[in-house]
C-alpha atoms as a PDB file:
ATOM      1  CA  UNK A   1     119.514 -30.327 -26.256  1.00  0.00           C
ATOM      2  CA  UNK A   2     121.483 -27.307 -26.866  1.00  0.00           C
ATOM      3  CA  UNK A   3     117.853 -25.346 -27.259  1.00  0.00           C
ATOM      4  CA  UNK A   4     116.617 -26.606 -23.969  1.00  0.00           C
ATOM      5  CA  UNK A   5     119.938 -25.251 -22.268  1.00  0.00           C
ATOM      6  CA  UNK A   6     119.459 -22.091 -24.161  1.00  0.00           C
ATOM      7  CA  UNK A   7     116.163 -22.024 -23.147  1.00  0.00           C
ATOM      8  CA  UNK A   8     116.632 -22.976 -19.432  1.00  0.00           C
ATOM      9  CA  UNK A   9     119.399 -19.826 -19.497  1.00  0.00           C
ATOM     10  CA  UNK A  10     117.714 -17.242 -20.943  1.00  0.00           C
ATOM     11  CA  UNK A  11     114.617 -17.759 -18.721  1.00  0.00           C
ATOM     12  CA  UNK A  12     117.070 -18.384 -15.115  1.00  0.00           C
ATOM     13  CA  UNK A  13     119.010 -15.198 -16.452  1.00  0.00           C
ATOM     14  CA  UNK A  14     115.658 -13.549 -16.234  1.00  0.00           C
ATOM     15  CA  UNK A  15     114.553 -14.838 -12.742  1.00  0.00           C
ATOM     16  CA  UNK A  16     118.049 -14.009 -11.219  1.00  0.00           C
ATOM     17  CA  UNK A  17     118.318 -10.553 -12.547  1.00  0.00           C
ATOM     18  CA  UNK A  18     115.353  -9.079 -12.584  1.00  0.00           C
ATOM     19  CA  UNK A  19     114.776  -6.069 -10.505  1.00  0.00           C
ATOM     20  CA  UNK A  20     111.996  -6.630  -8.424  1.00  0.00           C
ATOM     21  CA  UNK A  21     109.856  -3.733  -6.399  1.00  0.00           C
ATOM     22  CA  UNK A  22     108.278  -3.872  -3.159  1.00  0.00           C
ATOM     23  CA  UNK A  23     105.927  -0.546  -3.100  1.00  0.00           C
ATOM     24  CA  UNK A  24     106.079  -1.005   1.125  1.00  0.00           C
ATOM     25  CA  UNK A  25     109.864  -1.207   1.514  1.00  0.00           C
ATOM     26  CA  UNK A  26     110.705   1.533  -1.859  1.00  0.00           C
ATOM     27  CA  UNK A  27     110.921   5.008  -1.517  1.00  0.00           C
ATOM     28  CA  UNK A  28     109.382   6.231  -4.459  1.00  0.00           C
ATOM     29  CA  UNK A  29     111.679   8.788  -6.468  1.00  0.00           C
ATOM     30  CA  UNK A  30     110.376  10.521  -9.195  1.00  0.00           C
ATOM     31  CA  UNK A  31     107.008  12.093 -10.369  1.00  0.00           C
ATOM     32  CA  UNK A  32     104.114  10.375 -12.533  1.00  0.00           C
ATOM     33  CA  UNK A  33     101.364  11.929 -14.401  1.00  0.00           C
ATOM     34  CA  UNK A  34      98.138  11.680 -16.810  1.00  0.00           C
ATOM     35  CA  UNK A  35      99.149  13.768 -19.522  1.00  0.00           C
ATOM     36  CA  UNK A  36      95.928  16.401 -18.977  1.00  0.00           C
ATOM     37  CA  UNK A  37      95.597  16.741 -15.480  1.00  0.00           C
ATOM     38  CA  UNK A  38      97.446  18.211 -12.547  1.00  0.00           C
ATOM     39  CA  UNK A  39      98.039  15.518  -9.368  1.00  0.00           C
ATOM     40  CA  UNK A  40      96.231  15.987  -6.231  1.00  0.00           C
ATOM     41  CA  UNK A  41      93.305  18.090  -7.035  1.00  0.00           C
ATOM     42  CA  UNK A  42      89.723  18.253  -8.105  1.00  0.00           C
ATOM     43  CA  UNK A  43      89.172  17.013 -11.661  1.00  0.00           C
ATOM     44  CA  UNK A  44      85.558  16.146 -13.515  1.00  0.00           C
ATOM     45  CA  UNK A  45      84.963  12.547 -13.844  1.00  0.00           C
ATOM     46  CA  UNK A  46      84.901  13.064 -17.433  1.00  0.00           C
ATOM     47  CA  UNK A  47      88.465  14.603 -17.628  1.00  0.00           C
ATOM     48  CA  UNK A  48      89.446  11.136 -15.725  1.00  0.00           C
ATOM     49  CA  UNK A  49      87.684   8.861 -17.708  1.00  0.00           C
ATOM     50  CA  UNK A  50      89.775  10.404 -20.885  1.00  0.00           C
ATOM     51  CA  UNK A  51      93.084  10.662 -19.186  1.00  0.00           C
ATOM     52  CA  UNK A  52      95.734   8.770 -21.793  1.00  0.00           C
ATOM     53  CA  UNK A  53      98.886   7.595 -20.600  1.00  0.00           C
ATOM     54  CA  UNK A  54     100.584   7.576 -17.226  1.00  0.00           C
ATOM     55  CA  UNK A  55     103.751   9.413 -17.818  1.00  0.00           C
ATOM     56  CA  UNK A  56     107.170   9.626 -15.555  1.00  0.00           C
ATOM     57  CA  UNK A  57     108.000  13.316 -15.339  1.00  0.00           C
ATOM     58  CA  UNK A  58     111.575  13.885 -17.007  1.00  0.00           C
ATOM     59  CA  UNK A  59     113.081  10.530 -17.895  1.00  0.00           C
ATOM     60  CA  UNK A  60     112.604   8.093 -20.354  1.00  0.00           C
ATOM     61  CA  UNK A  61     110.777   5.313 -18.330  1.00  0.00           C
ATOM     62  CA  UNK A  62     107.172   3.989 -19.246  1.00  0.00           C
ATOM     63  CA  UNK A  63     104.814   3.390 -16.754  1.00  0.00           C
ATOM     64  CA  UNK A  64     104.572  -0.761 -16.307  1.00  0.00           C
ATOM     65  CA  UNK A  65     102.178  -1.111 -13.710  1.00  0.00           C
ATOM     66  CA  UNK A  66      99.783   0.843 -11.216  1.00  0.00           C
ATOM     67  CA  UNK A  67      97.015   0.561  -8.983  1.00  0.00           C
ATOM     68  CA  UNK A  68      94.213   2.753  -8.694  1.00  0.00           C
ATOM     69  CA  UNK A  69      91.993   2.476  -5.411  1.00  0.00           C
ATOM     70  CA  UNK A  70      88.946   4.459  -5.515  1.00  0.00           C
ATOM     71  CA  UNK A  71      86.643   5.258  -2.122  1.00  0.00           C
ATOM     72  CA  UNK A  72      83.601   7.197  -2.102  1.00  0.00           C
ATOM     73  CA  UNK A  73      80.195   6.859  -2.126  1.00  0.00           C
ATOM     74  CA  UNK A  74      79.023   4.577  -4.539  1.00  0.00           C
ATOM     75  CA  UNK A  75      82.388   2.393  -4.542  1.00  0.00           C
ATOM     76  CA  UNK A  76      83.757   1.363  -0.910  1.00  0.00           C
ATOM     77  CA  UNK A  77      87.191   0.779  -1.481  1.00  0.00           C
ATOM     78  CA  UNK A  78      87.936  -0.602  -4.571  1.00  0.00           C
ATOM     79  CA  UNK A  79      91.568  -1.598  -5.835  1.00  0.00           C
ATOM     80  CA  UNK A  80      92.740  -2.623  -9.396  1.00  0.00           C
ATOM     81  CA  UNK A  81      96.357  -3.327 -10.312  1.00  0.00           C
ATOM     82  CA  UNK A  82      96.687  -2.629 -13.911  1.00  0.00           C
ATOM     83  CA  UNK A  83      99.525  -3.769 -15.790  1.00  0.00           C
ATOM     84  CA  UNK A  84     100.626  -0.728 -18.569  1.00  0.00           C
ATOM     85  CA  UNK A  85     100.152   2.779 -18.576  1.00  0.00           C
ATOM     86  CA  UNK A  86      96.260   3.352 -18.780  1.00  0.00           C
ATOM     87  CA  UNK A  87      93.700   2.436 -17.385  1.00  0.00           C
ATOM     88  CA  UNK A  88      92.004  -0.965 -18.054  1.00  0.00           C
ATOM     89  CA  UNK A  89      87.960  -1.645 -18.222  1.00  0.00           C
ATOM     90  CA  UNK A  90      87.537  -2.089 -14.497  1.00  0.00           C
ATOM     91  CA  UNK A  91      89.261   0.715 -13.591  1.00  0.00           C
ATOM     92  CA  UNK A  92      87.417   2.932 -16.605  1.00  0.00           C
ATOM     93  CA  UNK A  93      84.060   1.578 -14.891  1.00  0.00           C
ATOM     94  CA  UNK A  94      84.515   2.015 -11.468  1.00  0.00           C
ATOM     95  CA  UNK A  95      86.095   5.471 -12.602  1.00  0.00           C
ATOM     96  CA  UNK A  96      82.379   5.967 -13.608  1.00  0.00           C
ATOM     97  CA  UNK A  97      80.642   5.167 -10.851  1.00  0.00           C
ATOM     98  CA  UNK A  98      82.731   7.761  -8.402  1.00  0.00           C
ATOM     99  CA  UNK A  99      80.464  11.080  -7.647  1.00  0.00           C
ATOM    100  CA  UNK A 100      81.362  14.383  -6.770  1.00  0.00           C
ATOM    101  CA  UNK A 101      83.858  14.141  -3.562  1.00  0.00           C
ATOM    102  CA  UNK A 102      85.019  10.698  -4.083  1.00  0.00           C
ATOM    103  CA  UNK A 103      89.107  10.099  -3.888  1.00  0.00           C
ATOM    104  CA  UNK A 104      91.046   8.138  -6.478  1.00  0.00           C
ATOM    105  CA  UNK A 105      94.266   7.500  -5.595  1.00  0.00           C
ATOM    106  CA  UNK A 106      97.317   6.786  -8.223  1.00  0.00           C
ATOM    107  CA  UNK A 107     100.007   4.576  -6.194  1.00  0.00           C
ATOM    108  CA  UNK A 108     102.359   1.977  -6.617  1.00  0.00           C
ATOM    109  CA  UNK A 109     103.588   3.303  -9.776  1.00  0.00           C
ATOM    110  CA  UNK A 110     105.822   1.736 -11.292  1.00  0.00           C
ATOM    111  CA  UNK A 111     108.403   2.131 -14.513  1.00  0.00           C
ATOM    112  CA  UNK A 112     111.036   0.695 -16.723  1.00  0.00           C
ATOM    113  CA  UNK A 113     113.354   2.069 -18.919  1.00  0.00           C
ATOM    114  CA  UNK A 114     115.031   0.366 -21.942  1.00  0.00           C
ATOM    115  CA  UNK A 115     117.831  -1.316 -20.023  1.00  0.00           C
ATOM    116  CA  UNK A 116     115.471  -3.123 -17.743  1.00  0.00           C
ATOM    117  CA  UNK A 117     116.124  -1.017 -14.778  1.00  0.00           C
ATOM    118  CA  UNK A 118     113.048  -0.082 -13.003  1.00  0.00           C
ATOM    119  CA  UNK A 119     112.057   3.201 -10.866  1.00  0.00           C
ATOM    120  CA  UNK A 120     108.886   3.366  -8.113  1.00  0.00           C
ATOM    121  CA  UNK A 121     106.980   6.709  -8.809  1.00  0.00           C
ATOM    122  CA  UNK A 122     105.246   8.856  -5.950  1.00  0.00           C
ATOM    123  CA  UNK A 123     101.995   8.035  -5.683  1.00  0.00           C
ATOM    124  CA  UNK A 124      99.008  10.942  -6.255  1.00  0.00           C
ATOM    125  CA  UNK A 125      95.570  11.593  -5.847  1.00  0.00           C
ATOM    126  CA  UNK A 126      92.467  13.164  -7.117  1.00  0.00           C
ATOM    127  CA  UNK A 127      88.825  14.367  -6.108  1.00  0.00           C
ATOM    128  CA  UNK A 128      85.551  14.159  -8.141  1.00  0.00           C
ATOM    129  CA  UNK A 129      83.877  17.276  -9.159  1.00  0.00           C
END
């Protein structure tokens, strides 16, 4: 019995607490980026593609989730929430579909630090060579 209330505390403790963000009602405050690449300009597919981690410029919070939508030629408005800091499978192939000109947008970025407080980055863009 005494598990079960342990249980039932730990997990309520969790659902009362937790900080919760709503990209539409946040203002974003601090910077994210790919550790190669500059935000909001032209970059080769193939520069995407091999990207790494999402990254919050100057504090110590890791990327937890993100959603990349992607509009161009060959995809028509495709969107993928990915839970980490890199991009999953889908995102990796509709990353290689895109041709020169398309727009992939970074937004709804958002972090956690080691206390469990959480942060929504500004979100970023960039063009196909």
């Amino acid at each position: 019995m005494r598990v079960l209330f342990l249980c039932f505390t730990i997990f309520a403790w969790d659902v009362l607490f937790a900080q919760q963000i709503d990209c539409n009602k946040t203002t974003p405050t601090s910077q994210a980026f790919f550790d190669s690449l500059q935000n909001n300009t032209a970059v080769p597919r193939e520069r995407l593609l091999n990207a790494g981690k999402l990254r919050v410029l100057g504090v110590d919070y890791i990327i937890t989730q993100f959603t990349v939508i992607i509009d161009g030629a060959r995809v028509d408005l495709a969107e993928e929430t990915i839970k980490g800091n890199t991009f999953s499978l889908d995102a990796l192939r509709l990353i290689k579909m895109t041709v020169g000109g398309d727009l992939v947008n970074i937004d709804c970025i958002i972090g956690k630090n080691n206390k469990g407080n959480s942060i929504l980055c500004k979100p970023f863009y960039f063009i196909i060579e």
